[in-house]
C-alpha atoms as a PDB file:
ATOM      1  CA  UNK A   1     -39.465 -28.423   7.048  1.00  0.00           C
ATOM      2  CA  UNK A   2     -36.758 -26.305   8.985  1.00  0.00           C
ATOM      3  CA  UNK A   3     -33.603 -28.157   9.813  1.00  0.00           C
ATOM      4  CA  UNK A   4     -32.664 -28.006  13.314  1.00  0.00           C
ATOM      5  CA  UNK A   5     -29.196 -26.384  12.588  1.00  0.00           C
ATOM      6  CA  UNK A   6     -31.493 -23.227  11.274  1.00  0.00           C
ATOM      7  CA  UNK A   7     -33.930 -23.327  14.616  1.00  0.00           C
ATOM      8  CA  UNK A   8     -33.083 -20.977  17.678  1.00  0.00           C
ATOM      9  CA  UNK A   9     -33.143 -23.029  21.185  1.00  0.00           C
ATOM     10  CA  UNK A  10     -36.905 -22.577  21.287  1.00  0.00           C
ATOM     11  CA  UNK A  11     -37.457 -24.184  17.704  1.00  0.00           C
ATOM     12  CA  UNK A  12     -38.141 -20.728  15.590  1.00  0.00           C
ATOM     13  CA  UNK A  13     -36.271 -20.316  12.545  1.00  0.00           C
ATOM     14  CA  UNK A  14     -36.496 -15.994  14.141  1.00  0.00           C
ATOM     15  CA  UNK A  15     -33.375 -14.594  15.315  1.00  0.00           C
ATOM     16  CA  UNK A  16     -33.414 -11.294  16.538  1.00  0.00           C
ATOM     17  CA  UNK A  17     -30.762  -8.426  15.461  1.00  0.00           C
ATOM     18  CA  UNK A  18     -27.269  -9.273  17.749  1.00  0.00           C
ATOM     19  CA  UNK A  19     -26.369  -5.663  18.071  1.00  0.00           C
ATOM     20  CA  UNK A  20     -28.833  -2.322  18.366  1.00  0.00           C
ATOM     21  CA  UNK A  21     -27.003  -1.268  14.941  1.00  0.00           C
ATOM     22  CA  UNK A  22     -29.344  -3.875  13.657  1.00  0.00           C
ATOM     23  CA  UNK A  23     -32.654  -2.550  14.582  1.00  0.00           C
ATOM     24  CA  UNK A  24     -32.034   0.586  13.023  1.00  0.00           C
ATOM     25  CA  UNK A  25     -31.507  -1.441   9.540  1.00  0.00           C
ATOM     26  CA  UNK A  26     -34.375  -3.003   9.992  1.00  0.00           C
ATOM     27  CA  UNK A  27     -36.366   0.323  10.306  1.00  0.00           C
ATOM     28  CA  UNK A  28     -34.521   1.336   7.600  1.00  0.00           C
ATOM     29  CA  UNK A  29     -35.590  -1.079   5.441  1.00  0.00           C
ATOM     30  CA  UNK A  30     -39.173  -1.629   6.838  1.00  0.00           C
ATOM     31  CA  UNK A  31     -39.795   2.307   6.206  1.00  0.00           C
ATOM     32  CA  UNK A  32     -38.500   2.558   2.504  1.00  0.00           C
ATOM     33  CA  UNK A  33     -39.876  -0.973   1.768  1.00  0.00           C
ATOM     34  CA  UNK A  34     -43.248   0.553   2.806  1.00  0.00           C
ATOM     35  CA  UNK A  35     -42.967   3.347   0.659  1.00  0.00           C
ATOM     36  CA  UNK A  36     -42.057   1.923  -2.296  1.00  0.00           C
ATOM     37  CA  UNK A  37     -45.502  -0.567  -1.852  1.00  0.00           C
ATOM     38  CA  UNK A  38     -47.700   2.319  -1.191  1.00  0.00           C
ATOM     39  CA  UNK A  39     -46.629   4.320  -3.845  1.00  0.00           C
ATOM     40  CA  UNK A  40     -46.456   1.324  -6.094  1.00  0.00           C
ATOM     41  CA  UNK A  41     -50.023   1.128  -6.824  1.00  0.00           C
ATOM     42  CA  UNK A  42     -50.487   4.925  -7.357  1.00  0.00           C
ATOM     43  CA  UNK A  43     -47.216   4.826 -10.178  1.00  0.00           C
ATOM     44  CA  UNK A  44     -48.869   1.681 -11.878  1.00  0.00           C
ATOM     45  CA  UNK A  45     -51.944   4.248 -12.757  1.00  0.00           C
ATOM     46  CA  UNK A  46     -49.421   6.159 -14.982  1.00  0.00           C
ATOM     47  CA  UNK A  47     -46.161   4.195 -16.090  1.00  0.00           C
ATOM     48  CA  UNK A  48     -46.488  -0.252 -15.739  1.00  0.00           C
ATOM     49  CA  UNK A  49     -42.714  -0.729 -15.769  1.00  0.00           C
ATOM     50  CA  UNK A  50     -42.102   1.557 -13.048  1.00  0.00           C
ATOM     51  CA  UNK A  51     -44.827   0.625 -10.975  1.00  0.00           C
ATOM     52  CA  UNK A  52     -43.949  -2.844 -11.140  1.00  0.00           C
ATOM     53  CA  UNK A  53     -40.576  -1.665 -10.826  1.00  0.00           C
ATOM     54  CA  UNK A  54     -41.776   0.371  -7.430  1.00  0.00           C
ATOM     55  CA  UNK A  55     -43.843  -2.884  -6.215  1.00  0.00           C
ATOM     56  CA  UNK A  56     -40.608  -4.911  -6.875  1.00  0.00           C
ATOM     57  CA  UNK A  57     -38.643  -2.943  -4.626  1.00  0.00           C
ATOM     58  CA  UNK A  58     -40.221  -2.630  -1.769  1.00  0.00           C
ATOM     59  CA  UNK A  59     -41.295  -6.491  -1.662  1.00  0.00           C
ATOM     60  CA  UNK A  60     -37.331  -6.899  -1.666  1.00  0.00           C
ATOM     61  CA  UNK A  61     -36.737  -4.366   0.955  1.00  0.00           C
ATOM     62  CA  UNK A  62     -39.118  -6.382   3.289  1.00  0.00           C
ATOM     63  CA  UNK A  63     -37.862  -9.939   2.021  1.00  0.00           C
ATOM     64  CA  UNK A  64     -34.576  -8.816   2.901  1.00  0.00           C
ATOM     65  CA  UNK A  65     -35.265  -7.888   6.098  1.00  0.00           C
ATOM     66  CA  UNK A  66     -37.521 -11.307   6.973  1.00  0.00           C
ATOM     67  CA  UNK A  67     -34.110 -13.270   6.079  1.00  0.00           C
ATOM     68  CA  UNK A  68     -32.277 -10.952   8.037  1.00  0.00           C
ATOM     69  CA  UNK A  69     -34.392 -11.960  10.904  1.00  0.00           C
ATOM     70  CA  UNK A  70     -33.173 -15.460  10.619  1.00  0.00           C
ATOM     71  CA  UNK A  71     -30.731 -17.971  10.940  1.00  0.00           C
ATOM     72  CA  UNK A  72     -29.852 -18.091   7.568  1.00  0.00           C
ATOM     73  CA  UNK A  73     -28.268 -14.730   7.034  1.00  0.00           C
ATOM     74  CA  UNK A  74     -24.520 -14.653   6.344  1.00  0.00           C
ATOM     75  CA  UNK A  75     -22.167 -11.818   7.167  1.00  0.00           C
ATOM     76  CA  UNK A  76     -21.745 -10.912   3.044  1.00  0.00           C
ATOM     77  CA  UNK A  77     -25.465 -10.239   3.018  1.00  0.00           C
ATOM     78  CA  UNK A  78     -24.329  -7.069   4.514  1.00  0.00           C
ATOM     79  CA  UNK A  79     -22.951  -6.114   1.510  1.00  0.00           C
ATOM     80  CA  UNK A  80     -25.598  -7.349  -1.146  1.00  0.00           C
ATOM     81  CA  UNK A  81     -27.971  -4.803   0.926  1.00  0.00           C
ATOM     82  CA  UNK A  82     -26.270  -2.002   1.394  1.00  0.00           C
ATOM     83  CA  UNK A  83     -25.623  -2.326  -2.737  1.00  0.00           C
ATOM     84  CA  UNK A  84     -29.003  -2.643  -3.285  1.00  0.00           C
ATOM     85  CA  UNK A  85     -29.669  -0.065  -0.997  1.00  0.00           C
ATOM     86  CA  UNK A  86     -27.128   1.886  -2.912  1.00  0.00           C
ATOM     87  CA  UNK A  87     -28.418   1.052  -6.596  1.00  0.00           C
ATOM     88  CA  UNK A  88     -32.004   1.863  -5.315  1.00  0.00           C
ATOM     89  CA  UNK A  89     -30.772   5.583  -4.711  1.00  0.00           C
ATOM     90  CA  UNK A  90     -28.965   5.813  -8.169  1.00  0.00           C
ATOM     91  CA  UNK A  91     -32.116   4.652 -10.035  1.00  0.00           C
ATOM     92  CA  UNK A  92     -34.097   7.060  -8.741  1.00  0.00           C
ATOM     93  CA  UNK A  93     -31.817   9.981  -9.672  1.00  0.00           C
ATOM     94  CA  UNK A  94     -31.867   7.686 -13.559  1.00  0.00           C
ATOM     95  CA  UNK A  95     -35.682   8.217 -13.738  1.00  0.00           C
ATOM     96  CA  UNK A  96     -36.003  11.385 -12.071  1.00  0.00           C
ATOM     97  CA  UNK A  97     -33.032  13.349 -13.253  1.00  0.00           C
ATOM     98  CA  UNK A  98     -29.580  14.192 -10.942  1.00  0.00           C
ATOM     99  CA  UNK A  99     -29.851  17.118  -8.007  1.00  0.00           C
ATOM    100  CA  UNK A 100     -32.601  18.446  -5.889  1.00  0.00           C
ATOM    101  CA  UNK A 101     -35.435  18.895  -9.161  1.00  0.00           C
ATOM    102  CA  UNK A 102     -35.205  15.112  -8.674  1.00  0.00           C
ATOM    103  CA  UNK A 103     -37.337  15.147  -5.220  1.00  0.00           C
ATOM    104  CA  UNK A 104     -39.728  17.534  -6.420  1.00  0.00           C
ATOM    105  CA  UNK A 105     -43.190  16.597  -7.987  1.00  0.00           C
ATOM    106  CA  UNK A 106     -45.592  18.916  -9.649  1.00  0.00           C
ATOM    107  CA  UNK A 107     -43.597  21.922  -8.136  1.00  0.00           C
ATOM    108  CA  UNK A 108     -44.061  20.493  -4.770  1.00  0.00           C
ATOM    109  CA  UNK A 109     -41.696  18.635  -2.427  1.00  0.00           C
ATOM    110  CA  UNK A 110     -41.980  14.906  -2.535  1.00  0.00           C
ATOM    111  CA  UNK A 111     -41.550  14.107   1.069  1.00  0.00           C
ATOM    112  CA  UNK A 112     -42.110  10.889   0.258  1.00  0.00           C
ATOM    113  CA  UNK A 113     -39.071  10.829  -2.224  1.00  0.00           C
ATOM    114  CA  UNK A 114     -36.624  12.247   0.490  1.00  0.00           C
ATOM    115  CA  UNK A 115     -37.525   9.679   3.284  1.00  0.00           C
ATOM    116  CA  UNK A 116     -36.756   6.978   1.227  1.00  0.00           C
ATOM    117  CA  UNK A 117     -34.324   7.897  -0.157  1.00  0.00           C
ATOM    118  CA  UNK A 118     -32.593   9.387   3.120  1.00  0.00           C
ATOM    119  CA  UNK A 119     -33.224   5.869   4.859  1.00  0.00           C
ATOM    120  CA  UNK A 120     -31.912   4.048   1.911  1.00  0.00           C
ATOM    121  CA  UNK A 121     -28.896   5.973   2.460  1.00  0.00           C
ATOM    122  CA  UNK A 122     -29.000   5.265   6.031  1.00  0.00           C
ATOM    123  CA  UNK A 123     -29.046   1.587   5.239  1.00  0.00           C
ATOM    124  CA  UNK A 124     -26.201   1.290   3.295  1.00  0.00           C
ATOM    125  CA  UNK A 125     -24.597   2.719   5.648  1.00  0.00           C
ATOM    126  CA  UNK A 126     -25.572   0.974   8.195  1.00  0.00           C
ATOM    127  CA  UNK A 127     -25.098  -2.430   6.755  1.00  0.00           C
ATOM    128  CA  UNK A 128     -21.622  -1.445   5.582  1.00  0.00           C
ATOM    129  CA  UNK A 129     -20.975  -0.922   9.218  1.00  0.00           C
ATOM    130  CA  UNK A 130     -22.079  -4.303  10.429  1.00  0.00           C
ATOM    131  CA  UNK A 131     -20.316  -5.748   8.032  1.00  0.00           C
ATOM    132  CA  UNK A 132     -17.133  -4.826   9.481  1.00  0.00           C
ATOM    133  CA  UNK A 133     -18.491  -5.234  13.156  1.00  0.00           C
ATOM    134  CA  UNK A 134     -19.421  -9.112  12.297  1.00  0.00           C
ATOM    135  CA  UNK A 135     -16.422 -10.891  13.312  1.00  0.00           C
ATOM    136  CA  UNK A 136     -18.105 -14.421  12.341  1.00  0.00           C
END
């Protein structure tokens, strides 16, 4: 049962983003989220923890954005994502090894790899910034 304090004017729980800054978050989010499910499956064929590790992420990447989508998100929120956006980034160079080898697979680019990990970093910054743009 949603409280009415947490319903918009037309009784949905849904807020849209305040500021355009916002939408680009969300595709932020949506896009890496999406990744990390998609790939999930394929990395649970060769290494459990890291699958379920994938699977993990990207469910939080999307449940992170539904809340930000509602009344109930709170101006340090910014923060929690754009350090999880941020920790996201450094685990990946912990499994895969620091520099550029890291976004290669097989002796191929990963393109995968670098567009989540280049919207991850987009997030963070993003959310930083909207953090200090939320006067509330």
């Amino acid at each position: 049962m949603t409280d009415e304090t947490d319903a918009s004017d037309d009784g949905s729980p849904f807020e849209p983003p305040a500021r355009p800054l916002g939408y680009v978050a969300i595709l932020a989010a949506v896009v890496t989220g999406a990744i990390h499910l998609l790939l999930g499956a394929n990395v649970l064929g060769f290494n459990r923890l890291l699958g379920v590790l994938f699977l993990m992420n990207g469910l939080g990447f999307l449940g992170g954005t539904g809340l930000y989508l509602t009344r109930h998100w709170r101006r340090e929120f910014y923060l929690v994502a754009a350090g999880y956006a941020a920790v996201t980034v450094l685990a990946f160079f912990a499994f895969q090894g620091v520099g550029v080898d890291a976004f290669y697979m097989r002796g191929s680019l990963n393109p995968m790899a670098v567009v989540a990990k280049a919207v991850e970093l987009v997030l963070a910054a993003v959310a930083v910034a909207l953090y200090a743009e939320d006067t509330k």
